[in-house]
Every structure is written in structure tokens, then in C-alpha cells.
Protein backbone atom coordinates (compact mmCIF):
# COMPACT_ATOMS: atom_id res chain seq x y z
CA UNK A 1 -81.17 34.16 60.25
CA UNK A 2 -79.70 33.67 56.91
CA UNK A 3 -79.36 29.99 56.87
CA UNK A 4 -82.92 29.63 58.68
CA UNK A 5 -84.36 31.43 55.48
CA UNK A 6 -82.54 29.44 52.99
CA UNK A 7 -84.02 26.57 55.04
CA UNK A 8 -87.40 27.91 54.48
CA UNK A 9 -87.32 28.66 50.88
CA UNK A 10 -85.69 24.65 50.11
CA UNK A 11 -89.19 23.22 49.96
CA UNK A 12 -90.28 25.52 47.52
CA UNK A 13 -87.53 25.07 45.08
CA UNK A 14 -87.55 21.78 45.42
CA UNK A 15 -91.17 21.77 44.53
CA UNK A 16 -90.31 23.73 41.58
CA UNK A 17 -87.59 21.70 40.28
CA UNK A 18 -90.00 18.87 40.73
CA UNK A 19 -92.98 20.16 38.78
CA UNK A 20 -90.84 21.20 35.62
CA UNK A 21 -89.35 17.88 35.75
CA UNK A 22 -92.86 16.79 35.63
CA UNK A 23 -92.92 18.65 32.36
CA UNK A 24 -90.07 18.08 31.17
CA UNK A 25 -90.62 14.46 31.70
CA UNK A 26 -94.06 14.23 30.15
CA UNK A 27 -92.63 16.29 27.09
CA UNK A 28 -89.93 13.56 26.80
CA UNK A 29 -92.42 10.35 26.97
CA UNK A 30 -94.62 11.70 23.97
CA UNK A 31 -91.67 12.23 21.64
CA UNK A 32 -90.53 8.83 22.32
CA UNK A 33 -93.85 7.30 22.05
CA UNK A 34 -93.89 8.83 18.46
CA UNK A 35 -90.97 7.67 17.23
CA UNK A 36 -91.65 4.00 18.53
CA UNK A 37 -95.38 3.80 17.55
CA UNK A 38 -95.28 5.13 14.12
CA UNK A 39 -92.51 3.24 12.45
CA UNK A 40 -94.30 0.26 13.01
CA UNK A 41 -97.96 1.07 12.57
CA UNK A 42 -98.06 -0.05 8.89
CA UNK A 43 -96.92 -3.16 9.65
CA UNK A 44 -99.22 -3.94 12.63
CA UNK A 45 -102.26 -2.35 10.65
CA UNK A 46 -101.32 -4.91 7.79
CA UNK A 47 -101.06 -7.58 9.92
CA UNK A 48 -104.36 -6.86 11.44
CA UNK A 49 -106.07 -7.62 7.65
CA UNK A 50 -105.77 -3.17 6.31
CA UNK A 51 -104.73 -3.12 3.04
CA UNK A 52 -105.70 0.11 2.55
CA UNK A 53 -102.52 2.44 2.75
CA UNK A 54 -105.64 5.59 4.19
CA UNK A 55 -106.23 3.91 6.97
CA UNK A 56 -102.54 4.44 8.12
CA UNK A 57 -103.26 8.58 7.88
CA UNK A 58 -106.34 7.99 9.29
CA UNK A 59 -104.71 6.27 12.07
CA UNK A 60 -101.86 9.02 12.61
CA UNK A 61 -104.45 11.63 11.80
CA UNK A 62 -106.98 10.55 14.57
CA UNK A 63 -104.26 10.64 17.10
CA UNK A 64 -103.03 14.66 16.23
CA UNK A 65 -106.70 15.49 15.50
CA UNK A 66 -107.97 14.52 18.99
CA UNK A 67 -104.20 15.69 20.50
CA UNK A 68 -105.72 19.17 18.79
CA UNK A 69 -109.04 18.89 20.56
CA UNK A 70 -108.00 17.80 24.11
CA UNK A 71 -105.14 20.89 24.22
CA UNK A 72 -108.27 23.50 24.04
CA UNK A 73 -109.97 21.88 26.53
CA UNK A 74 -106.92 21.02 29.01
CA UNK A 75 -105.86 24.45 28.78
CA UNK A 76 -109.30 25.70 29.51
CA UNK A 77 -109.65 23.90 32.25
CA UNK A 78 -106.44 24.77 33.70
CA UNK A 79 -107.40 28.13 33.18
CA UNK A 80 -110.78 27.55 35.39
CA UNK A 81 -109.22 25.35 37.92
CA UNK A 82 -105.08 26.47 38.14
CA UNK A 83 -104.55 24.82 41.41
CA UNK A 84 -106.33 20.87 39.85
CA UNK A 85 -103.76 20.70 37.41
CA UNK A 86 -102.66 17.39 39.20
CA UNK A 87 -106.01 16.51 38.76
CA UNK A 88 -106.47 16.81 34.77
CA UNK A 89 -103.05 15.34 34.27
CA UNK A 90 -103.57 12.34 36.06
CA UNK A 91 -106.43 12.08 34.15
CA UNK A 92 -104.79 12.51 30.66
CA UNK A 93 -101.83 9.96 31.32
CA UNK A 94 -104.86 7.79 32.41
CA UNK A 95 -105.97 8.28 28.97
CA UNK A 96 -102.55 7.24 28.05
CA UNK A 97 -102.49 4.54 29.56
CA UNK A 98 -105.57 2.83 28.49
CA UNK A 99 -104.66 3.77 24.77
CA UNK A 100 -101.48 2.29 24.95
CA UNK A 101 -103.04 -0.56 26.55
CA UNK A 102 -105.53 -0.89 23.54
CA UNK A 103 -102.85 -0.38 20.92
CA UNK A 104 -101.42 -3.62 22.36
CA UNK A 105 -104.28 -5.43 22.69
CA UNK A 106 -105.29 -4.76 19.02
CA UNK A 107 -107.53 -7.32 17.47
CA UNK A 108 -108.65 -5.44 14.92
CA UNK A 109 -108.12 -1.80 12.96
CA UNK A 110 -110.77 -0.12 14.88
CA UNK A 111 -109.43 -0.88 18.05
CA UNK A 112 -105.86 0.19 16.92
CA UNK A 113 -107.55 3.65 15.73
CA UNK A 114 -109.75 3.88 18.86
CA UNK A 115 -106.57 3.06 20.48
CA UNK A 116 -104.31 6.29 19.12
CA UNK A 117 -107.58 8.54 19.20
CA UNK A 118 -107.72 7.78 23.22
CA UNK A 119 -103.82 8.62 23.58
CA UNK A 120 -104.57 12.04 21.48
CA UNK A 121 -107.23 12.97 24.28
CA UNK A 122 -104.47 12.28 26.80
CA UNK A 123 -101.94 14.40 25.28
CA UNK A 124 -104.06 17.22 26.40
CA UNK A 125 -102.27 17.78 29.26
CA UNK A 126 -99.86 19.17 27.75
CA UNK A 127 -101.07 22.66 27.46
CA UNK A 128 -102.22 22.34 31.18
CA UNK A 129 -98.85 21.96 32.12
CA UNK A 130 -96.97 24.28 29.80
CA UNK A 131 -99.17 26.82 31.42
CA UNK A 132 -98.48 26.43 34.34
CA UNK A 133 -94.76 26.79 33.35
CA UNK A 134 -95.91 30.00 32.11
CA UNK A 135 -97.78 30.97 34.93
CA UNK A 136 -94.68 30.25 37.31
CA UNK A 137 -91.52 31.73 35.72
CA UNK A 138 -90.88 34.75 35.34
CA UNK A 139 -90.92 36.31 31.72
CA UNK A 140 -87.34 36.30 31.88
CA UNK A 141 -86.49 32.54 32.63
CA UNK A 142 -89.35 31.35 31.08
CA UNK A 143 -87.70 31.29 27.38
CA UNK A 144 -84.66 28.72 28.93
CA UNK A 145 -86.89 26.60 30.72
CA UNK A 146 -89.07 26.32 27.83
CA UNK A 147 -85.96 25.51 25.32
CA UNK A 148 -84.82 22.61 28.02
CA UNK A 149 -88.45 20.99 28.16
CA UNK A 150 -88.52 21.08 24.21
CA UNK A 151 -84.82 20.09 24.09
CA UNK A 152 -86.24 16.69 25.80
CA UNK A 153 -88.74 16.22 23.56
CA UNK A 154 -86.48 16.25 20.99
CA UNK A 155 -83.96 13.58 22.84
CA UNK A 156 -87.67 11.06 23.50
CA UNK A 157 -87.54 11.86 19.31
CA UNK A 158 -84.00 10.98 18.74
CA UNK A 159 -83.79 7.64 21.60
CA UNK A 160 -87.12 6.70 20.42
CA UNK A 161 -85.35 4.38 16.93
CA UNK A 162 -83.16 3.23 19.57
CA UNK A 163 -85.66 1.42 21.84
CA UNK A 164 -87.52 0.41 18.23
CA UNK A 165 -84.15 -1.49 17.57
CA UNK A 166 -85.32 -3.29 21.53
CA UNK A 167 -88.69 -4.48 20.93
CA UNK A 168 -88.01 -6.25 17.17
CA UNK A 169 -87.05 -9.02 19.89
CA UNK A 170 -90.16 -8.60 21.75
CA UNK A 171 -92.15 -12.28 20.84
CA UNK A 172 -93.92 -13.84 23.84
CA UNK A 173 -97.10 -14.58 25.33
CA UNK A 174 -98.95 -12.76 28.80
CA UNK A 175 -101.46 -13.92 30.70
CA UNK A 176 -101.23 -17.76 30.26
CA UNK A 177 -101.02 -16.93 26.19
CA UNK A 178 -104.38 -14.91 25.96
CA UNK A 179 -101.85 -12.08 24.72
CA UNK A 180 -99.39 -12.40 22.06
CA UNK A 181 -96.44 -9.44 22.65
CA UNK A 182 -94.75 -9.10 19.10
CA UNK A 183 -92.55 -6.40 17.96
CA UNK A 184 -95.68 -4.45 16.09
CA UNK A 185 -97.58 -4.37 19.17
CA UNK A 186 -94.97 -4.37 22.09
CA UNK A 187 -94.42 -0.16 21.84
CA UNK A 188 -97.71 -0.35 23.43
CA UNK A 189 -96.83 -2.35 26.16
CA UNK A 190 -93.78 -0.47 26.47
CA UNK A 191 -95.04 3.22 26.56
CA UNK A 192 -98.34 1.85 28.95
CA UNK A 193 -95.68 0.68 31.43
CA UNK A 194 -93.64 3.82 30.86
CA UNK A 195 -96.83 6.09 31.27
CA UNK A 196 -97.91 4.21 34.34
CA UNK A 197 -93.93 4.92 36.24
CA UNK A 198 -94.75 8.71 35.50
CA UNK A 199 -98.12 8.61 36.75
CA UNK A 200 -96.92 7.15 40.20
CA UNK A 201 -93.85 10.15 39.75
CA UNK A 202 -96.81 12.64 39.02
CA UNK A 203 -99.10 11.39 41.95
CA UNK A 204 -96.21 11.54 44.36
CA UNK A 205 -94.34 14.41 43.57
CA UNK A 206 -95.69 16.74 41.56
CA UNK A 207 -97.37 19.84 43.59
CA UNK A 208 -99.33 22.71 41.89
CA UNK A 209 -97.30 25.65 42.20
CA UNK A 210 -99.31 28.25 40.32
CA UNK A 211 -101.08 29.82 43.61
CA UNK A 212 -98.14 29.39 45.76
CA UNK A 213 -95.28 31.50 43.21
CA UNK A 214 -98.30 34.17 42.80
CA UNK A 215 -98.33 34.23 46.58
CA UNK A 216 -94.45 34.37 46.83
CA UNK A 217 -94.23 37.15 44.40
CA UNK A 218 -96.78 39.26 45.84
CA UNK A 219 -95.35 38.70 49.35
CA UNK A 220 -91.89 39.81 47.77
CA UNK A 221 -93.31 42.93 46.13
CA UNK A 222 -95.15 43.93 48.99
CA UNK A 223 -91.90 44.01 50.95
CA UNK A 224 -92.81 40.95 53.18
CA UNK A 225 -96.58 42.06 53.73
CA UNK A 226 -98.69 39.13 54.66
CA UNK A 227 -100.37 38.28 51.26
CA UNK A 228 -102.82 34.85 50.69
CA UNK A 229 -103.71 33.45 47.59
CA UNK A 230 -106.98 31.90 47.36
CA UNK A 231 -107.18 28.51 46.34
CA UNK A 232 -108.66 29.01 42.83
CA UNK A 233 -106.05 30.94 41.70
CA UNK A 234 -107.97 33.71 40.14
CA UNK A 235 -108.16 35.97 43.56
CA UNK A 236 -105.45 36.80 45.96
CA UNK A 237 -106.35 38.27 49.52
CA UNK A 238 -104.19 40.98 51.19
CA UNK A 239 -103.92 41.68 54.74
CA UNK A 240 -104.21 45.51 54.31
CA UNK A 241 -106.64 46.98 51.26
CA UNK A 242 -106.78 46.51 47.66
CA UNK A 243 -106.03 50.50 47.71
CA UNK A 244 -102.87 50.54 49.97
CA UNK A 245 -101.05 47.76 48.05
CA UNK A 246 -101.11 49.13 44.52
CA UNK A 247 -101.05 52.85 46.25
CA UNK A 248 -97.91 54.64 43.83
CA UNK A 249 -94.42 55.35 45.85
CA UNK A 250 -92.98 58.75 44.49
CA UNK A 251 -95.67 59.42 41.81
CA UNK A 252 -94.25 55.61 40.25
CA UNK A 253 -97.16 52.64 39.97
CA UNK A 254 -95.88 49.98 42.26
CA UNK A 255 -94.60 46.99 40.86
CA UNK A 256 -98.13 45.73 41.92
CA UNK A 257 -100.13 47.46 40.45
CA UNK A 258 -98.16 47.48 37.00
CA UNK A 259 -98.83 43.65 37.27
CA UNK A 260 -102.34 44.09 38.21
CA UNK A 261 -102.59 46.40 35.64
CA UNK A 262 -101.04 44.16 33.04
CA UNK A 263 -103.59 41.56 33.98
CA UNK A 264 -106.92 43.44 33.83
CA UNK A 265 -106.28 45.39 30.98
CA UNK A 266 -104.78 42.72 28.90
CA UNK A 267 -106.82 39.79 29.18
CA UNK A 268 -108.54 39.95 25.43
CA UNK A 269 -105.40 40.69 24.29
CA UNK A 270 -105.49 38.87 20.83
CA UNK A 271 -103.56 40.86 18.03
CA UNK A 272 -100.25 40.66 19.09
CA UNK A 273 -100.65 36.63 19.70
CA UNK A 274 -102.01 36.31 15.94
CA UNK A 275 -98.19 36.29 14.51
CA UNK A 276 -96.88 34.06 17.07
CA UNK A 277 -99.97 31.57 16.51
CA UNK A 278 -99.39 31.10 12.88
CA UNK A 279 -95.88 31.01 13.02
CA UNK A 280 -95.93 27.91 15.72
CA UNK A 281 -98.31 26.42 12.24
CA UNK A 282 -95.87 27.49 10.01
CA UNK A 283 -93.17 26.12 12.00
CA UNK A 284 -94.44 22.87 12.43
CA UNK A 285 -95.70 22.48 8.94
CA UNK A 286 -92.68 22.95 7.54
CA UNK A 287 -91.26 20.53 9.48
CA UNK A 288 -93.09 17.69 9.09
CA UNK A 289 -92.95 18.61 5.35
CA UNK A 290 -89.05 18.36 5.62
CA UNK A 291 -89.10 15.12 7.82
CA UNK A 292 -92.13 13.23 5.48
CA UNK A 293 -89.58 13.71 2.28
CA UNK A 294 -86.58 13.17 3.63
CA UNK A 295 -86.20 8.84 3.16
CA UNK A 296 -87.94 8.75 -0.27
CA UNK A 297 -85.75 11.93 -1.38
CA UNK A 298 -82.50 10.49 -0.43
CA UNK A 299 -83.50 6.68 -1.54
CA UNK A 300 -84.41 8.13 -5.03
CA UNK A 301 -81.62 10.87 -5.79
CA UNK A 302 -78.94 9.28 -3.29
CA UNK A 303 -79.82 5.37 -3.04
CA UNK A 304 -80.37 5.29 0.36
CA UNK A 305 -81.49 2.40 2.46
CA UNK A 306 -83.62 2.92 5.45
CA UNK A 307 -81.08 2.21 7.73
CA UNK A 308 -78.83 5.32 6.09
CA UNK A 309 -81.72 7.64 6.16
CA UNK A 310 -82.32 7.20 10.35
CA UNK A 311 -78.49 8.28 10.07
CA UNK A 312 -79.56 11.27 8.65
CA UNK A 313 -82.65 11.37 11.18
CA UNK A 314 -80.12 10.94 14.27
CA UNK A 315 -77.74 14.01 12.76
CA UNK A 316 -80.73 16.25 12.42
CA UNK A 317 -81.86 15.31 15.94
CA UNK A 318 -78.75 15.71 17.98
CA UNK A 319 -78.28 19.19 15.78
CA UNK A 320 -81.01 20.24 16.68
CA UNK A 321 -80.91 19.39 20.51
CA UNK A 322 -77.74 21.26 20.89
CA UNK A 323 -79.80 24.44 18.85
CA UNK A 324 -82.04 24.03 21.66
CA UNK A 325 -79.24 23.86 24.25
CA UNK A 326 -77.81 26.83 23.09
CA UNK A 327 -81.02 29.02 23.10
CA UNK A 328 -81.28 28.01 26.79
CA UNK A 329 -77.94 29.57 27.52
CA UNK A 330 -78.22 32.62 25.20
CA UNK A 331 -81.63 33.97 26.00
CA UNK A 332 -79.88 36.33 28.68
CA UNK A 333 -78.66 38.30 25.47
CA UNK A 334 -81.76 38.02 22.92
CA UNK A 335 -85.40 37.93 23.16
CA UNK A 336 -88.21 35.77 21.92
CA UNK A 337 -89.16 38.02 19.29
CA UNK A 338 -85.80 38.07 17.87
CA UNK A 339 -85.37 34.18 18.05
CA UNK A 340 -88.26 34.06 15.55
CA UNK A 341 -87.16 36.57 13.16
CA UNK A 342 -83.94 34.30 13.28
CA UNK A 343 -85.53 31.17 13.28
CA UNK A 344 -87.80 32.60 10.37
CA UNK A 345 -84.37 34.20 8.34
CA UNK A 346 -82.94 30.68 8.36
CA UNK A 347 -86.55 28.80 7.41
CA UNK A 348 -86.37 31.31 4.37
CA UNK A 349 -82.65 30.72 3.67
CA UNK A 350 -83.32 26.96 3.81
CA UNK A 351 -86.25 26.92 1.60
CA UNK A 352 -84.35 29.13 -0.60
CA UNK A 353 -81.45 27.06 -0.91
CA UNK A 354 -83.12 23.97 -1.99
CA UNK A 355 -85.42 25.42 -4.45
CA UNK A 356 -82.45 26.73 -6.04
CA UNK A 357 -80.37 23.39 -6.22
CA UNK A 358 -83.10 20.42 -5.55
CA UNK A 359 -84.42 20.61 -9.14
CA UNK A 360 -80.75 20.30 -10.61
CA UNK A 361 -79.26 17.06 -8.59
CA UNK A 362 -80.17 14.06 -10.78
CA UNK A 363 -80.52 10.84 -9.21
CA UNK A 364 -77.11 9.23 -8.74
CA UNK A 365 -75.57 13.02 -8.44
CA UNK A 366 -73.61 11.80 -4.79
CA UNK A 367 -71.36 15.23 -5.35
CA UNK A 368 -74.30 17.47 -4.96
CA UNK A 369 -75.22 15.98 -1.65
CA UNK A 370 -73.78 18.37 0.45
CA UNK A 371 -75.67 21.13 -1.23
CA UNK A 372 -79.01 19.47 -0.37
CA UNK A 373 -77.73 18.97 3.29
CA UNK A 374 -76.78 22.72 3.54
CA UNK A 375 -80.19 23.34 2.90
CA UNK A 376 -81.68 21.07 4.89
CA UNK A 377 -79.02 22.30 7.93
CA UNK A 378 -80.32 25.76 7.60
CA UNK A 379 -83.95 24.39 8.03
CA UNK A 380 -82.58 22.24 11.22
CA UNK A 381 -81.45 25.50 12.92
CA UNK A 382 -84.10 27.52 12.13
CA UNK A 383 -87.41 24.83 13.43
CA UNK A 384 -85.76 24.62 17.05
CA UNK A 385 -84.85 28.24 17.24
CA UNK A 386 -88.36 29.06 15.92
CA UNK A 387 -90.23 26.62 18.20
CA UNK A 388 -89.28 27.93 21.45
CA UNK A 389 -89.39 31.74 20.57
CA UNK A 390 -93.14 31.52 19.16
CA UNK A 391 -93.72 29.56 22.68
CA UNK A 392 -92.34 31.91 25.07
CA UNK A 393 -93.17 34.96 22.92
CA UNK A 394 -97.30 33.94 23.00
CA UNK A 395 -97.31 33.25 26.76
CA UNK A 396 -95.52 36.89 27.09
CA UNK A 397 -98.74 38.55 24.12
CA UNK A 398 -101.60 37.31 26.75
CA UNK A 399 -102.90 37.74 30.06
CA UNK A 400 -101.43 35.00 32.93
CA UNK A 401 -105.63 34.61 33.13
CA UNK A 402 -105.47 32.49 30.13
CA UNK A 403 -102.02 30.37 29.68
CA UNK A 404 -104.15 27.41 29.14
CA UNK A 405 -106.25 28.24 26.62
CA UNK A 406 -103.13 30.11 24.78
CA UNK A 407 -101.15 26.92 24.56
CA UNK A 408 -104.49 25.15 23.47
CA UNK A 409 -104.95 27.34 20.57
CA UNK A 410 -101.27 26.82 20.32
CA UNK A 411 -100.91 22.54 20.43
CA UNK A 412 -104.03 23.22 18.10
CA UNK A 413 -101.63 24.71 15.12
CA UNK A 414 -99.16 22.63 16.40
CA UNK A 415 -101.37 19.47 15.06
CA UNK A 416 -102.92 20.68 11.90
CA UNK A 417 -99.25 21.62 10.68
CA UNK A 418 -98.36 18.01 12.12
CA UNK A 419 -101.56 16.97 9.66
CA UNK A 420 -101.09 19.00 6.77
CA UNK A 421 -97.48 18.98 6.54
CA UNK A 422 -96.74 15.69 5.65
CA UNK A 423 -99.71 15.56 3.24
CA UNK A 424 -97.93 18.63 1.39
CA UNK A 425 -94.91 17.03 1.71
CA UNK A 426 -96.51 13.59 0.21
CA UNK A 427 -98.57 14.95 -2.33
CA UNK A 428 -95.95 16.93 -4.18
CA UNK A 429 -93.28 15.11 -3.61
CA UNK A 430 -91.95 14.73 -7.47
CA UNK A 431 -92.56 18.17 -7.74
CA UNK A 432 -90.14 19.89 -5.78
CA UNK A 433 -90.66 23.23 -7.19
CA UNK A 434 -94.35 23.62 -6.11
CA UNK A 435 -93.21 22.07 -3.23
CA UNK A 436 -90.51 24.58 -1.57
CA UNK A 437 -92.61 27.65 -3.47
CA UNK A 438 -95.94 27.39 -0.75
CA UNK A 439 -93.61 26.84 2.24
CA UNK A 440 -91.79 29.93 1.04
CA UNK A 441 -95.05 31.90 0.05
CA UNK A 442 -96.25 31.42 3.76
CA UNK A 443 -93.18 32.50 4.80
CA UNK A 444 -93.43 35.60 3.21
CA UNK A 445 -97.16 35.70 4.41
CA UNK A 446 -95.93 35.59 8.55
CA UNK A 447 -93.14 38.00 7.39
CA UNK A 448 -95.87 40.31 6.42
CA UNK A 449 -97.51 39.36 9.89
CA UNK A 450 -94.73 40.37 12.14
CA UNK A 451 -93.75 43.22 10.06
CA UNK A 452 -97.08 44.91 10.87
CA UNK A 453 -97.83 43.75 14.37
CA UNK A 454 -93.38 44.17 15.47
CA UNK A 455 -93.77 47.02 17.47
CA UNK A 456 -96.70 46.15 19.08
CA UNK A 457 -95.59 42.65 19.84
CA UNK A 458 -92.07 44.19 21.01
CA UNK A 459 -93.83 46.63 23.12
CA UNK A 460 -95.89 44.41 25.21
CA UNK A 461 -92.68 42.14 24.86
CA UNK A 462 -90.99 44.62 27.28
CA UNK A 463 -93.98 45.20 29.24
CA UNK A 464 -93.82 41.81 30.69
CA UNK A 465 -89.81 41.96 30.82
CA UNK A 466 -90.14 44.41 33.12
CA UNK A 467 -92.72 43.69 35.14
CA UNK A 468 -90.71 40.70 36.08
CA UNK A 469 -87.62 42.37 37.69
């Protein structure tokens, strides 16, 4: 009986393994298509006739701004429709796909931007699919599972110089010389071929599971009882009444009903997700602050060449993939809202450090280079830290109802700090004084936040810790 069981559950967890490998996967390809398409964008927009150095923030800009826009509307849909998330992601890496293939084509600046815009509206899927790691994990695993898939982003981040180093020897000709593949152009041949291998993984293999893990933990808090979900996702049929299932045992609210509960009651839940909203800005303003300054810092105080400063880049990133490793492992002991006060503690240490010493290390001051790099360690622990608890901790502050449109708003402060940061960071960089005071003055501002809103956010916190055991 036992082994015909385990027989019956394999397919499932295969499935399962198989759709967050799916995300995992995706998470992966768009950190490595960053990392090869930017370096190079300059140089192909030059080469195209821009001498205009806006139109290369234009061109990055166009690419987070629509990235912003298509997460709303990808999560809303996978709110509508949970069980077509197949559908809109095979639609978004066909996005992908034909924006790669336009960045390669090129011809001229428009087509390059049109090009980047196109792969922004494809990058919506990735609040579909976050969601629907929300949707099937419980509140308990969902904080590791979410560190690994951002752990892999991290590693597409980190390879992505790697394969750069590749396609410098990319120079020949496709389709009897009507193309010209050269190394400013090939990381769009290279991430449409990539994007096309995951679509045929993603049209094979990837299942929705959101209905089906509803389904299987109904059926396993109902004691076996013969429970269908319908296939929209939003209603789920019993086989005896509405009444009897979420009846109380021994004066107690079933398990059931605390998560039916927990659904209807909370599904305008909005003040307890304000915090963890503006911290995932904060988070990723600061770090695209920190990553923009980085080269010209260390060329001007420190003399280094570019190929010293991706040295630096390649430290940060493995650092901060084993950060990420280790809040995988560890969330058994903490919880979300505790990795953000942590991840927040070491942003303000960071910040703190460096205001403190930056202003006093002269250019040529190589002795005082650890001090800048203890900073700038302290900031490395704290973004991956921070990153997955403001994740985990907003899909935990609203209804299952509306994942999607949670990780929309999310991937939407995601991409203005991805804007803004590196304008701050650009604008003020001989000013380092003005610089590290805002980033510290925000701080202080989602300190204020999560001092006011901490026991509400810790209560409901528990609320869906427990109605996961």
C-alpha cells in the first residue's frame, strides 16, 4: 500500500520540481541576458551612428520601464486565469525572442530601442510565475525556494561577463551574408537561441500546478474527502457541503476554514504589504546605486582598469550567491520579517560606514581600500538577505487571490529603483556625501515604516505560518 502511494504521489513531485525549475530557469536567463547585453550596448549604439550618450539610458530605461509595465499586467492575468500560466509565458519568452532577434538585426537606434522595449514586455512573466511559486508552497518553504530561484539569478549575473569574454570572437555572416554577427550584436543571437531552448523546455514540461496543490491540500485537510478544483482556480467543489467541510471539530475552526477564512477576509489586505513594497524599492535602489559607482570609484581613488573592477564585480557576486545559499538553509530558524530587519541593519551599517570613511581616502590612498570594501561587504550581505525576505514576506501580507498582481506591484519597484538608482548614483557621483546621506535618509524612512506596521505585519506573518502546518 505504501509503495503504491509513493507511486502515486511521483508524478506530482516531479511536476513540481519541474515547474520551479521552470522558474528558476527563466530567473537565471534574464540575469545573464543583462550582464551580456548591457556591457556592450554603447558600443553597438555608437556603431549604429548615436552619439548621444541619452540615448544609451533611454535604451536601458525603455527595457526596465516596459519590464515595469508588463509585471502588472502578467500578474493580473495570472491572477484571472491561474491555470493559463503556460499560456502567458509562452507568450512573454515569445516576446523575448523576437526582441532578441531585433537587437541582432539592428540597423538602426530605433530598432535597437524597439528591440529592448519588446524584451521588457516579455519579462512580464516573471510575476506570473513567481506567483504561482507563491500560490504552491507552503508559507513555510516558500522563503528557501524563493532564495534558490534568486540565488540563480544572481549566478546568470555573475556567468553573464564570462560568455561576454565568448562572443568578442563572434565575426561572421548568416544567411548567405544578409546578416553580419559581430561581437556588439551576437548577445542577441545568443540569448534568442537561449530563449528559444527554454521555450521548447517550457512547452514540454512545464504543467500548471496552482489548481492541482490547492486540490491536494484540501484533499489532505479534509482527511482524504473527495475534493475538485475547478479549472479557473478561483472555486473548488466538494463532494459533501460548503457547511460540513469548514464545520469546527471540538469548538476549534478546521484547518479549512482558517484558510478559507484567511482568504475572504484578507483579500484587500494592503497595509501590511506597504513596508515590504518600498523596501523591495529601497533595496533595489540602493543597489544599482552601489553597482553604477563602483568602476569609476575604484578607477579614480584606486586606478583601476576595467578588467580589475569585474574582479571586484565577480567577488561581490559569488558573496552574495552564497548569502543567498545560506538564507535557503537557515529559514527553518528565522522568518521573513526578521531577514529584512537584518538585511535593513546591514544596508544602514554599510551606508554608514562609507559616509564615514569615503570622503577621507584620497585618490592614490591603496591602504584605505579595505575600509571602502568593508563597507561595500556590509551592503553585499544586506541586498541578498533583503531581497528574498521583502519577497516571501509580501506574498505572506496578501490574499493567495492576488499573487500576481502583488509581484506586479512588486517587479514594478523593482524597476524604478533599477531606473532611479543608477541615475542617483551617476548624478552625484563626486559628491559622495549627498550621495550615501538620501540612501541613508530612506533608510530611516522604511525604518519608520516597519516600526509602525511590525506587529501587524508579524501578526498576519504567523497567521499564514500556521495555516500551513
Amino acid at each position: 500500500m505504501g509503495h503504491s502511494s509513493d507511486r502515486g504521489n511521483r508524478p506530482s513531485k516531479i511536476q513540481r520540481v519541474l515547474t520551479f525549475a521552470t522558474v528558476a530557469s527563466y530567473l537565471f536567463l534574464t540575469g545573464l541576458e543583462n550582464a551580456i547585453i548591457l556591457p556592450t550596448a554603447w558600443r553597438y549604439l555608437i556603431f549604429l551612428g548615436a552619439n548621444q550618450e541619452y540615448l544609451l539610458g533611454v535604451t536601458v530605461s525603455g527595457f526596465s520601464a516596459s519590464a515595469a509595465i508588463a509585471g502588472l499586467i502578467g500578474g493580473r492575468l495570472a491572477d484571472s486565469f491561474p491555470s493559463k500560466t503556460k499560456n502567458i509565458v509562452v507568450t512573454a519568452v515569445l516576446a523575448m525572442i523576437l526582441g532578441n532577434t531585433m537587437y541582432l538585426i539592428g540597423g538602426s537606434v530605433v530598432y535597437v530601442i524597439m528591440g529592448r522595449v519588446l524584451c521588457g514586455l516579455g519579462s512580464g512573466a516573471g510575476a506570473a510565475l513567481l506567483a504561482e511559486v507563491c500560490r504552491t508552497t507552503s508559507s513555510r518553504e516558500r522563503t528557501s525556494v524563493l532564495s534558490v530561484c534568486s540565488g540563480l539569478r544572481q549566478v546568470g549575473l555573475l556567468i553573464g561577463p564570462g560568455f561576454q569574454i565568448i562572443l568578442e570572437y563572434f565575426n561572421f555572416t548568416l544567411f548567405g551574408g544578409a546578416l553580419v554577427v559581430r561581437p556588439f550584436n551576437a548577445p542577441g543571437l545568443f540569448m534568442a537561441v537561449l530563449w528559444i531552448c527554454f521555450l521548447m523546455f517550457v512547452l514540454a514540461l512545464y504543467q500548471n500546478l496552482d489548481v492541482e496543490y490547492n486540490y491536494e491540500m484540501l484533499r489532505k485537510e479534509h482527511n482524504g474527502l473527495d475534493v475538485r478544483g475547478s479549472m479557473d482556480g478561483h472555486s473548488i467543489e466538494l463532494s459533501t457541503s460548503r457547511e460540513t467541510i469548514l464545520a469546527p471539530v471540538d469548538d476549534q475552526p478546521s484547518i479549512a476554514a482558517r484558510r478559507w477564512y484567511f482568504i475572504e477576509e484578507n483579500f484587500n489586505r494592503v497595509t501590511a504589504s506597504h513596508p515590504a513594497t518600498y523596501s523591495t524599492y529601497i533595496d533595489e535602489f540602493l543597489h544599482d546605486d552601489t553597482v553604477t559607482v563602483i568602476p569609476p570609484l575604484f578607477s579614480r581613488l584606486f586606478d583601476y582598469t576595467s578588467f580589475e573592477t569585474s574582479l571586484v564585480y565577480m567577488v561581490g557576486g559569488g558573496f552574495s550567491i552564497a548569502i543567498y545559499l545560506l538564507v535557503s538553509v537557515t529559514t527553518k530558524w528565522t522568518t521573513d520579517t526578521y531577514l529584512v530587519l537584518f538585511g535593513w541593519l546591514m544596508h544602514i551599517l554599510g551606508f554608514t560606514w562609507c559616509l564615514i570613511w569615503l570622503p577621507r581616502i584620497q585618490p592614490g590612498d591603496t591602504d584605505k581600500m579595505p575600509l571602502l570594501l568593508i563597507g561595500i561587504m556590509f551592503l553585499y550581505v544586506g541586498f541578498p538577505v533583503a531581497a528574498v525576505g521583502t519577497t516571501s514576506l509580501l506574498s505572506k501580507c496578501v490574499s493567495l487571490r492576488v499573487q500576481g498582481i502583488a509581484q506586479g506591484f512588486r517587479r514594478l519597484a523593482t524597476f524604478s529603483g533599477l531606473i532611479l538608482g543608477p541615475l542617483w548614483g551617476g548624478a552625484t557621483l563626486h559628491k559622495p556625501d549627498l550621495q550615501l546621506s538620501v540612501p541613508l535618509l530612506l533608510l530611516l524612512i522604511l525604518g519608520a515604516m516597519f516600526s509602525f506596521s511590525f506587529k501587524k505585519i508579524r501578526t498576519e506573518e504567523r497567521t499564514a505560518l500556521n495555516l500551513s502546518k
